[in-house]
N, C-alpha and C. Protein backbone atom coordinates (compact mmCIF):
# COMPACT_ATOMS: atom_id res chain seq x y z
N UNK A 1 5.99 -41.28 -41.76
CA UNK A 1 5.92 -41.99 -43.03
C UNK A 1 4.53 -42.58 -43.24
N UNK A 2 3.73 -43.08 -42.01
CA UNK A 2 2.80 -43.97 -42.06
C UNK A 2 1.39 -42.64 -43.10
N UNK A 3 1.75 -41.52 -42.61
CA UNK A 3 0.80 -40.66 -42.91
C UNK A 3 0.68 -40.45 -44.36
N UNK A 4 2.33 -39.93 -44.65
CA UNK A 4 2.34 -39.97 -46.44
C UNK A 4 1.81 -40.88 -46.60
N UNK A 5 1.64 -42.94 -46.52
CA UNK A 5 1.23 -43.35 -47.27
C UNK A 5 -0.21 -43.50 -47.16
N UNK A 6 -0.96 -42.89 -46.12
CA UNK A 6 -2.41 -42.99 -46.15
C UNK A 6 -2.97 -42.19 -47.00
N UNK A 7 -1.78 -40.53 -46.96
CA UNK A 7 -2.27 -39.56 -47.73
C UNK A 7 -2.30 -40.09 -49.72
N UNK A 8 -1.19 -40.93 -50.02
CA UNK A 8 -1.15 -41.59 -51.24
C UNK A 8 -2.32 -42.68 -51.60
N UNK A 9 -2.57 -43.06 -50.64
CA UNK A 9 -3.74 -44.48 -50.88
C UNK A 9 -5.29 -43.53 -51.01
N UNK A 10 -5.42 -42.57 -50.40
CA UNK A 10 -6.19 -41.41 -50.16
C UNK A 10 -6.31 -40.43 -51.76
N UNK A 11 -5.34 -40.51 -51.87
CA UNK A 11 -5.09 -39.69 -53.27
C UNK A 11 -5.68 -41.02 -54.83
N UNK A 12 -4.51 -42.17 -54.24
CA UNK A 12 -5.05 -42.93 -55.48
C UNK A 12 -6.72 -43.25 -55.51
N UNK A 13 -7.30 -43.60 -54.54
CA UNK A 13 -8.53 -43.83 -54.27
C UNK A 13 -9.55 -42.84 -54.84
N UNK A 14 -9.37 -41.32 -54.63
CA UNK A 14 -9.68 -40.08 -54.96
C UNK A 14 -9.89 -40.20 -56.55
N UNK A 15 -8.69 -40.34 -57.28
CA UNK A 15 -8.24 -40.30 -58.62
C UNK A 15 -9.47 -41.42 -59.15
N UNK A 16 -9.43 -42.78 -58.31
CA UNK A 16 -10.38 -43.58 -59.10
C UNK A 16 -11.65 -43.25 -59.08
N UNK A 17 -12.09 -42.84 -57.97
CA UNK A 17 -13.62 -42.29 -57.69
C UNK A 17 -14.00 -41.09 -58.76
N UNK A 18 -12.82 -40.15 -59.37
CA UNK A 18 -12.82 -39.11 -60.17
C UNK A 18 -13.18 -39.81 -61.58
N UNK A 19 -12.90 -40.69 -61.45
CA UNK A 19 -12.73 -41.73 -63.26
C UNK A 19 -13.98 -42.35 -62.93
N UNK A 20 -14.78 -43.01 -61.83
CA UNK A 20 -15.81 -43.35 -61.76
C UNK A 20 -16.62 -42.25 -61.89
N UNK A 21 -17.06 -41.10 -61.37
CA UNK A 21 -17.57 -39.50 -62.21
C UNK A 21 -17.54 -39.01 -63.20
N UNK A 22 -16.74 -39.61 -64.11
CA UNK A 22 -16.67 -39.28 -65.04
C UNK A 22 -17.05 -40.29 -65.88
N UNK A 23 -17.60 -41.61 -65.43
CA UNK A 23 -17.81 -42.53 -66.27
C UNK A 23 -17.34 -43.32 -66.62
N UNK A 24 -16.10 -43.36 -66.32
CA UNK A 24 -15.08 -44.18 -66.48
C UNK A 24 -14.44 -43.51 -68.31
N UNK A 25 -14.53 -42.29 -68.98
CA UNK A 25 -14.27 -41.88 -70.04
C UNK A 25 -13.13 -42.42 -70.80
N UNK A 26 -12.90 -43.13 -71.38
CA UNK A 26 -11.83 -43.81 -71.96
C UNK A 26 -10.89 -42.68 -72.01
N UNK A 27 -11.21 -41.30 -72.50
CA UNK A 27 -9.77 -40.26 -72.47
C UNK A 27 -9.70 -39.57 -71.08
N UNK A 28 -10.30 -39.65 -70.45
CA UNK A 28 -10.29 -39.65 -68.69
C UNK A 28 -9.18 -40.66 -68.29
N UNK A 29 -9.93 -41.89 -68.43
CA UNK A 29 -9.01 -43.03 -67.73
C UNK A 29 -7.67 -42.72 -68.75
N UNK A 30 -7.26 -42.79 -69.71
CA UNK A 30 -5.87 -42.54 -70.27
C UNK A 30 -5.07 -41.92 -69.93
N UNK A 31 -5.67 -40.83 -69.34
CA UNK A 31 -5.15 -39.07 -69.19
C UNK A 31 -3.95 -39.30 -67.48
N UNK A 32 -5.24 -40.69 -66.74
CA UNK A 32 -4.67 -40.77 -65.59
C UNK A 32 -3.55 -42.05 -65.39
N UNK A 33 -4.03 -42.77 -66.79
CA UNK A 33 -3.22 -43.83 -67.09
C UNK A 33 -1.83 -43.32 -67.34
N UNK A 34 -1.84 -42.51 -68.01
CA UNK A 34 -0.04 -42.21 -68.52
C UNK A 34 0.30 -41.44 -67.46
N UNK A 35 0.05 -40.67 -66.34
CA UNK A 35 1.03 -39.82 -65.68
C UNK A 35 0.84 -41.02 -64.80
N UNK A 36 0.31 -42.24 -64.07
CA UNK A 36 0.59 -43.05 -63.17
C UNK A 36 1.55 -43.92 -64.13
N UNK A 37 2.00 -44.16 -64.87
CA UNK A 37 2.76 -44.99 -65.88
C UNK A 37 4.14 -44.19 -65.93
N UNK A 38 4.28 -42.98 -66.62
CA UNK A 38 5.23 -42.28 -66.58
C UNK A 38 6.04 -41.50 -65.80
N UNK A 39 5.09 -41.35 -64.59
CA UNK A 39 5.73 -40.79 -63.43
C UNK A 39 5.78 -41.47 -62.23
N UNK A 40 5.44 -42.57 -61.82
CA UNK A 40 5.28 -43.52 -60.97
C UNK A 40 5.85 -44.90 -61.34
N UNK A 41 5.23 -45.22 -61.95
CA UNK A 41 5.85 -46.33 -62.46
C UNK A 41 6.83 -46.95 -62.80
N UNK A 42 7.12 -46.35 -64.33
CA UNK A 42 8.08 -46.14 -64.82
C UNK A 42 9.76 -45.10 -64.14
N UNK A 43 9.67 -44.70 -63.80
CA UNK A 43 10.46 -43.31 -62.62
C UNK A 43 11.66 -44.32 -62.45
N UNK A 44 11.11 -45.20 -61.64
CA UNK A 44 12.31 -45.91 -60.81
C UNK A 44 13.32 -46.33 -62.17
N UNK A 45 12.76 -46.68 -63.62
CA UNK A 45 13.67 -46.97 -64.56
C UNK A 45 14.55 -46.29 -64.85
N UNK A 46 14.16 -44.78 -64.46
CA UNK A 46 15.53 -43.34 -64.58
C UNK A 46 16.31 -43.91 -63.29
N UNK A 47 15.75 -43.25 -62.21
CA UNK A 47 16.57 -43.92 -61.65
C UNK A 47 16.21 -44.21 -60.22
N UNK A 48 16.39 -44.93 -59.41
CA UNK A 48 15.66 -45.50 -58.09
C UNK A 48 15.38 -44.59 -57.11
N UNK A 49 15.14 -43.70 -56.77
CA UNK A 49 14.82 -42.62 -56.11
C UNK A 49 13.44 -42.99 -55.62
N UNK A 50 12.50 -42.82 -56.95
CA UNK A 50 11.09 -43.12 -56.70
C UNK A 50 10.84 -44.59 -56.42
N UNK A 51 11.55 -45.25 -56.53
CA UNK A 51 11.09 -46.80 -56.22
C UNK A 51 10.06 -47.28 -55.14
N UNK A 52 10.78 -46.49 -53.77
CA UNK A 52 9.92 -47.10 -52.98
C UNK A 52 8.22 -47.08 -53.12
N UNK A 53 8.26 -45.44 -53.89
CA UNK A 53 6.77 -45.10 -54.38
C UNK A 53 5.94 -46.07 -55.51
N UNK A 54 6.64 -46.41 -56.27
CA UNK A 54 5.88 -47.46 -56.77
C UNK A 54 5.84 -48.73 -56.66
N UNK A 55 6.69 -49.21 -55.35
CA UNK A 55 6.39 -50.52 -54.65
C UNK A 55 4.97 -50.21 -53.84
N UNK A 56 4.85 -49.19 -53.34
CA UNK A 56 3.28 -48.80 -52.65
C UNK A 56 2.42 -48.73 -53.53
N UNK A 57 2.56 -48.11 -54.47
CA UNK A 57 1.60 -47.74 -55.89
C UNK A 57 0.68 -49.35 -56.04
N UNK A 58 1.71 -50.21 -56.80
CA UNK A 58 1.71 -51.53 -56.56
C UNK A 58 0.71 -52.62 -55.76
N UNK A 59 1.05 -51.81 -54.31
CA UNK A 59 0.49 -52.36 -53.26
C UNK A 59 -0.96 -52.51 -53.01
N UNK A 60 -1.48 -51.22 -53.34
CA UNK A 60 -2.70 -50.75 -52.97
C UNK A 60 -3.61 -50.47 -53.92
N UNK A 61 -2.71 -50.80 -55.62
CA UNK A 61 -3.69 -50.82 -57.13
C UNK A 61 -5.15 -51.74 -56.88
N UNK A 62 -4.67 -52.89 -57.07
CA UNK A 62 -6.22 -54.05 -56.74
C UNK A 62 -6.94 -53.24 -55.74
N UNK A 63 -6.20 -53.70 -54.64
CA UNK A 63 -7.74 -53.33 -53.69
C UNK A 63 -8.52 -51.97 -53.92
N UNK A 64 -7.61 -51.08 -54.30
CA UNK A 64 -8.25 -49.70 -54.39
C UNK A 64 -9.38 -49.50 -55.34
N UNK A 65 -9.04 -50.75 -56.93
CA UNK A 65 -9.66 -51.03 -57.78
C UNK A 65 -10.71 -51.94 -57.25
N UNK A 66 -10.89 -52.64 -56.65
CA UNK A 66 -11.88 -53.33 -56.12
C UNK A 66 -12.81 -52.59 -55.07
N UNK A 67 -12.66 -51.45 -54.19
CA UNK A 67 -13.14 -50.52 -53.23
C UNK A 67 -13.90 -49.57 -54.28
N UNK A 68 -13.21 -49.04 -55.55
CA UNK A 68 -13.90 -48.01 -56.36
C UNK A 68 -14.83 -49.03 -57.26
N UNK A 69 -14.97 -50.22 -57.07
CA UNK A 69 -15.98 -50.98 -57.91
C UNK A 69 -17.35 -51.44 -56.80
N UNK A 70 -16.83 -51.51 -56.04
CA UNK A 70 -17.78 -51.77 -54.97
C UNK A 70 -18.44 -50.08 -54.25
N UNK A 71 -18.12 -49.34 -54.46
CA UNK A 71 -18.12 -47.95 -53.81
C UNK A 71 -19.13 -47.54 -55.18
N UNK A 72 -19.15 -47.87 -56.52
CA UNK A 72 -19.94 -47.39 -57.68
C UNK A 72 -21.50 -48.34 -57.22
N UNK A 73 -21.49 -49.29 -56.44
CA UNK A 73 -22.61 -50.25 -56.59
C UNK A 73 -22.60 -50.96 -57.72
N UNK A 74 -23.49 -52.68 -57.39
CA UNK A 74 -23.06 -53.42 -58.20
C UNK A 74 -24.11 -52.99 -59.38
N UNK A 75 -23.90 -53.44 -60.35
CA UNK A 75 -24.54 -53.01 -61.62
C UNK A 75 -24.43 -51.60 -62.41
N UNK A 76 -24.12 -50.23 -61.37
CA UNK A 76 -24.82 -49.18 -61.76
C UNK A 76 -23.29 -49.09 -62.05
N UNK A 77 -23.30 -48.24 -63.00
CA UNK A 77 -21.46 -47.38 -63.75
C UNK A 77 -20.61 -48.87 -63.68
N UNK A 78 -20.65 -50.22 -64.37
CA UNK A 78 -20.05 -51.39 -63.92
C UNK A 78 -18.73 -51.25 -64.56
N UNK A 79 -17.71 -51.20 -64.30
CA UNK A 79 -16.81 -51.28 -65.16
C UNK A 79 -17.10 -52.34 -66.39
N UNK A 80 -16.29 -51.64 -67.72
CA UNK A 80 -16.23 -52.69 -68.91
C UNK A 80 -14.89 -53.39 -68.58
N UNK A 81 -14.79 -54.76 -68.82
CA UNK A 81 -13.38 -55.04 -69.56
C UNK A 81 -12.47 -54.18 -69.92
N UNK A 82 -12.86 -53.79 -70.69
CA UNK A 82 -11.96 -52.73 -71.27
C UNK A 82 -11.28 -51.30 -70.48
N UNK A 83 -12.03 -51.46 -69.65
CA UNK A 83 -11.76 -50.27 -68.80
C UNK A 83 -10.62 -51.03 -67.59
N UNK A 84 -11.04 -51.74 -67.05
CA UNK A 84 -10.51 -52.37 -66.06
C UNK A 84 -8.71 -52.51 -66.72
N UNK A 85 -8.97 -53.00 -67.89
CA UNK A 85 -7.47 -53.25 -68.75
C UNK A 85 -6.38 -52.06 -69.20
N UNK A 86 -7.49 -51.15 -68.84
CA UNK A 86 -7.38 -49.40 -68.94
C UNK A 86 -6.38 -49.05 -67.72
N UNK A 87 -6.83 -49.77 -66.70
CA UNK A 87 -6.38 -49.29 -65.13
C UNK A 87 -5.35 -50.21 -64.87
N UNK A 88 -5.08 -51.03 -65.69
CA UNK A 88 -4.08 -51.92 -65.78
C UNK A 88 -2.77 -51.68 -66.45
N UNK A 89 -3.18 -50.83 -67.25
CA UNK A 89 -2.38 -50.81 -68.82
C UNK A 89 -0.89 -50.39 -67.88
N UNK A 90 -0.75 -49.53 -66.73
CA UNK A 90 0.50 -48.47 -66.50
C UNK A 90 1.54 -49.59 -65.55
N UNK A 91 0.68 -50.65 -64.83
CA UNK A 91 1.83 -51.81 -64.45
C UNK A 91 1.93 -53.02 -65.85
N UNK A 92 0.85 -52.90 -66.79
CA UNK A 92 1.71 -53.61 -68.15
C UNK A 92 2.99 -53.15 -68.50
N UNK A 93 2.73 -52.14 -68.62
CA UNK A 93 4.06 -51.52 -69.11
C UNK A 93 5.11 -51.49 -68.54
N UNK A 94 5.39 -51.40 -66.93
CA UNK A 94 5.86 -51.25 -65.78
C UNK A 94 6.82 -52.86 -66.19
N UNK A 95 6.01 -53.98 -66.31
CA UNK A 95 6.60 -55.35 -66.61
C UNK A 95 7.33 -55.50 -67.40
N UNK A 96 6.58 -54.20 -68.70
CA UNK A 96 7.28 -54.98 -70.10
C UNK A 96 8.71 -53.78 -70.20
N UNK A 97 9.35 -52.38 -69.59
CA UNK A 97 9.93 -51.60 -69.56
C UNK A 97 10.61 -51.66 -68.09
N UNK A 98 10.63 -52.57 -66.83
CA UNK A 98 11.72 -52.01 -65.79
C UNK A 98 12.63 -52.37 -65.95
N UNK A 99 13.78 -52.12 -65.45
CA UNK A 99 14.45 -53.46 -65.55
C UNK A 99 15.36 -53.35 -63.92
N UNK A 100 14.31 -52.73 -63.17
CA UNK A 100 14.19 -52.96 -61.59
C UNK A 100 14.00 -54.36 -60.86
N UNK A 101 14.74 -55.20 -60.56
CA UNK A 101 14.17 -56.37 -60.09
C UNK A 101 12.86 -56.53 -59.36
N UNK A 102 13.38 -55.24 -58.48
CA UNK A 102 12.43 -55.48 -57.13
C UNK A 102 11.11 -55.06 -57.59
N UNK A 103 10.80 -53.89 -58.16
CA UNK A 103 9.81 -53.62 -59.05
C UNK A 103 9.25 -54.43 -59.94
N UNK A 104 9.96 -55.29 -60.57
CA UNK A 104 9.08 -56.66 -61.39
C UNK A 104 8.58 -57.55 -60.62
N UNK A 105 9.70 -57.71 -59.47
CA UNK A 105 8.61 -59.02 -58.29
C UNK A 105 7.29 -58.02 -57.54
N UNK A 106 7.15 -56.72 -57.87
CA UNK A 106 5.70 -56.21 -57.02
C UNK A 106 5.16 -56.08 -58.17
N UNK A 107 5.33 -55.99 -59.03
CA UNK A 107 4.58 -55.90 -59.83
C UNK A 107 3.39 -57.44 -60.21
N UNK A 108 4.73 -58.55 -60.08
CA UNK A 108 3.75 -59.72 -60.40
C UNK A 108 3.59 -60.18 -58.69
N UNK A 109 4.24 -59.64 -58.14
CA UNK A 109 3.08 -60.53 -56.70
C UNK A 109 1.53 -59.37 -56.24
N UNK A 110 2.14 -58.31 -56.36
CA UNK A 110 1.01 -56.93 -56.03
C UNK A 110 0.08 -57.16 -56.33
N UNK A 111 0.47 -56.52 -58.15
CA UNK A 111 -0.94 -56.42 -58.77
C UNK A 111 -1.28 -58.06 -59.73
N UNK A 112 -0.21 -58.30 -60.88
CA UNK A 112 -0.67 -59.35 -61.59
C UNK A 112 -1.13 -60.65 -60.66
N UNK A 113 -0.80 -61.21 -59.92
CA UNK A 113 -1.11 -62.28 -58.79
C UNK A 113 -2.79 -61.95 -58.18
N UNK A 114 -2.83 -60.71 -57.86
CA UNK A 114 -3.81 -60.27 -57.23
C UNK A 114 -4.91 -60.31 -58.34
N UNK A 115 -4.62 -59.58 -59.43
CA UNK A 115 -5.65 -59.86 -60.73
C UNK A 115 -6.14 -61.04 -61.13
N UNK A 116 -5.22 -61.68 -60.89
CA UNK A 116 -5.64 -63.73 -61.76
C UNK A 116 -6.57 -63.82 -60.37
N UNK A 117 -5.95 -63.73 -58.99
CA UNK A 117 -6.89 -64.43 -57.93
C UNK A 117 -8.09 -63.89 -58.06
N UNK A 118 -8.21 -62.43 -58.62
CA UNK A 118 -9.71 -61.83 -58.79
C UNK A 118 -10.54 -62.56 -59.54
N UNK A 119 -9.86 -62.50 -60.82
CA UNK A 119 -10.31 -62.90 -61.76
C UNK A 119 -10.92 -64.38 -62.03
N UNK A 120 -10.11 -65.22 -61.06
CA UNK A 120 -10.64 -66.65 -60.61
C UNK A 120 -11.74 -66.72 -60.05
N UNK A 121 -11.58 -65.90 -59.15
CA UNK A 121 -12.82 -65.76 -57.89
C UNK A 121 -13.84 -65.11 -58.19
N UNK A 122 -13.72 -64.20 -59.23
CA UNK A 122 -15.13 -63.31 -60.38
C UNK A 122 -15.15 -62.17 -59.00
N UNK A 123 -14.45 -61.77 -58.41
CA UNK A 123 -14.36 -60.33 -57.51
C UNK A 123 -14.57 -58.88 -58.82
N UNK A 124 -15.36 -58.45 -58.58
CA UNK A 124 -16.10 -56.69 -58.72
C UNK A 124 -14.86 -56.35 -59.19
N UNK A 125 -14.03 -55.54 -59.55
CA UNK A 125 -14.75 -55.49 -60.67
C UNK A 125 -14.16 -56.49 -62.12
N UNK A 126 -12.63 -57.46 -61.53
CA UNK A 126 -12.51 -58.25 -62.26
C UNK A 126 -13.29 -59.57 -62.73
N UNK A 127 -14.61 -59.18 -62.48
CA UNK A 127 -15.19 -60.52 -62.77
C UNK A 127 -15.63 -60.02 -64.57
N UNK A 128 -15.65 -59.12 -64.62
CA UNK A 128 -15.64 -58.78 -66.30
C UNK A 128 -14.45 -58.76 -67.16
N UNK A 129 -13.45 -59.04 -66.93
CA UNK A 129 -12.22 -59.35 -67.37
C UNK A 129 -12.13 -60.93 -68.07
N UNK A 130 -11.75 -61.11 -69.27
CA UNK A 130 -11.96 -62.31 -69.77
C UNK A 130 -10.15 -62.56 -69.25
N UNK A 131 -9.92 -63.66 -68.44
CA UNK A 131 -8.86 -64.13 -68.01
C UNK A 131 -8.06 -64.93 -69.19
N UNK A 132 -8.25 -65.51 -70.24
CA UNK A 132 -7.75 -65.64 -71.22
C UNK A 132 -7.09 -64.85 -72.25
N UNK A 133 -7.88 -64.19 -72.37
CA UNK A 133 -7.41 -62.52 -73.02
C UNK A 133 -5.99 -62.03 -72.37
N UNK A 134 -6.32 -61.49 -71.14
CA UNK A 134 -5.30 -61.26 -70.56
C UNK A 134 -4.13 -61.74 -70.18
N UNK A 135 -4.09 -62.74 -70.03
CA UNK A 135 -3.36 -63.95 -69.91
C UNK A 135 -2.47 -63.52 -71.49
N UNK A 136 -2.96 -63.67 -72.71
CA UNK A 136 -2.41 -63.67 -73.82
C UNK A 136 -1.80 -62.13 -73.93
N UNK A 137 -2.85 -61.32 -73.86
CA UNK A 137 -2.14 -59.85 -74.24
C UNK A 137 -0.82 -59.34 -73.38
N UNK A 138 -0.66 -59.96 -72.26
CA UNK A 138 0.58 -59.82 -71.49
C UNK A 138 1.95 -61.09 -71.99
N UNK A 139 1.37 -62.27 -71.95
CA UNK A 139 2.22 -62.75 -72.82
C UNK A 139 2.63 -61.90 -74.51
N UNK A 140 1.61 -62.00 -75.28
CA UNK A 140 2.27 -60.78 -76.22
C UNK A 140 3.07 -59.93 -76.10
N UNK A 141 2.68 -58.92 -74.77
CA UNK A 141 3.48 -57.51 -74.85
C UNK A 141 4.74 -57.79 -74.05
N UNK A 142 4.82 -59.28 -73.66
CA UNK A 142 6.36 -59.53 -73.29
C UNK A 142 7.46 -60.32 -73.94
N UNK A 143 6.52 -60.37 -75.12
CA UNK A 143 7.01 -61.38 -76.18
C UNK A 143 7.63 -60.26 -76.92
N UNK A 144 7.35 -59.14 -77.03
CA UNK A 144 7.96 -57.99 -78.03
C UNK A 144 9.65 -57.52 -77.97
């Protein structure tokens, strides 16, 4: 088991470094945004099978996002805001569509917990993330 998940952390890591090559392309990052959203993410809402996979997914989002921001060098290809919210968008949704328990508590201890502490601390690449913003646009999209 230990191997699949190195080979997955290996893969997600891969995928981000591919979006950093590409620039971070807003229809790049989308392209990878919806099949990690719709097939990962979201999955366990059909039905729990995939769960355990996106409790790992979960696990290893931040840091992997923080390794492919630090792995670009600081300044050069910096992530925008906008991008970062890009790589975010597939556990937004994940919050505002499970209705997995266990999947909503990784979701806000994993990644959302891990984002605010970034974002406090101004960590690569959430230090371009306006924490207010976000703060609101997730309240919004759970207000719907």
């Amino acid at each position: 088991m230990n191997k699949y998940l190195v080979l997955v952390r290996k893969f997600y890591a891969a995928s981000l470094s591919r979006l950093e090559h590409a620039k971070w392309d807003p229809a790049v990052v989308s392209q990878f945004m919806s099949v990690l959203r719709d097939d990962v993410i979201l999955m366990p809402t059909a039905n729990d099978l995939g769960a355990g996979f996106a409790y790992f997914v979960c696990d290893i989002a931040v840091e992997e996002m923080v390794k492919a921001a630090e792995a670009a060098g600081a300044g050069k290809r910096r992530l925008a805001g906008e991008t970062v919210l890009a790589l975010l968008e597939p556990f937004v949704e994940g919050l505002v569509a499970t209705k997995n328990k266990v999947l909503l508590t990784r979701l806000y201890s994993a990644v959302f917990s891990e984002v605010a502490r970034h974002v406090d601390e101004q960590v690569t690449p959430f230090d371009s993330v306006d924490g207010v913003g976000l703060a609101e646009a997730l309240f919004e999209r759970g207000a719907c």
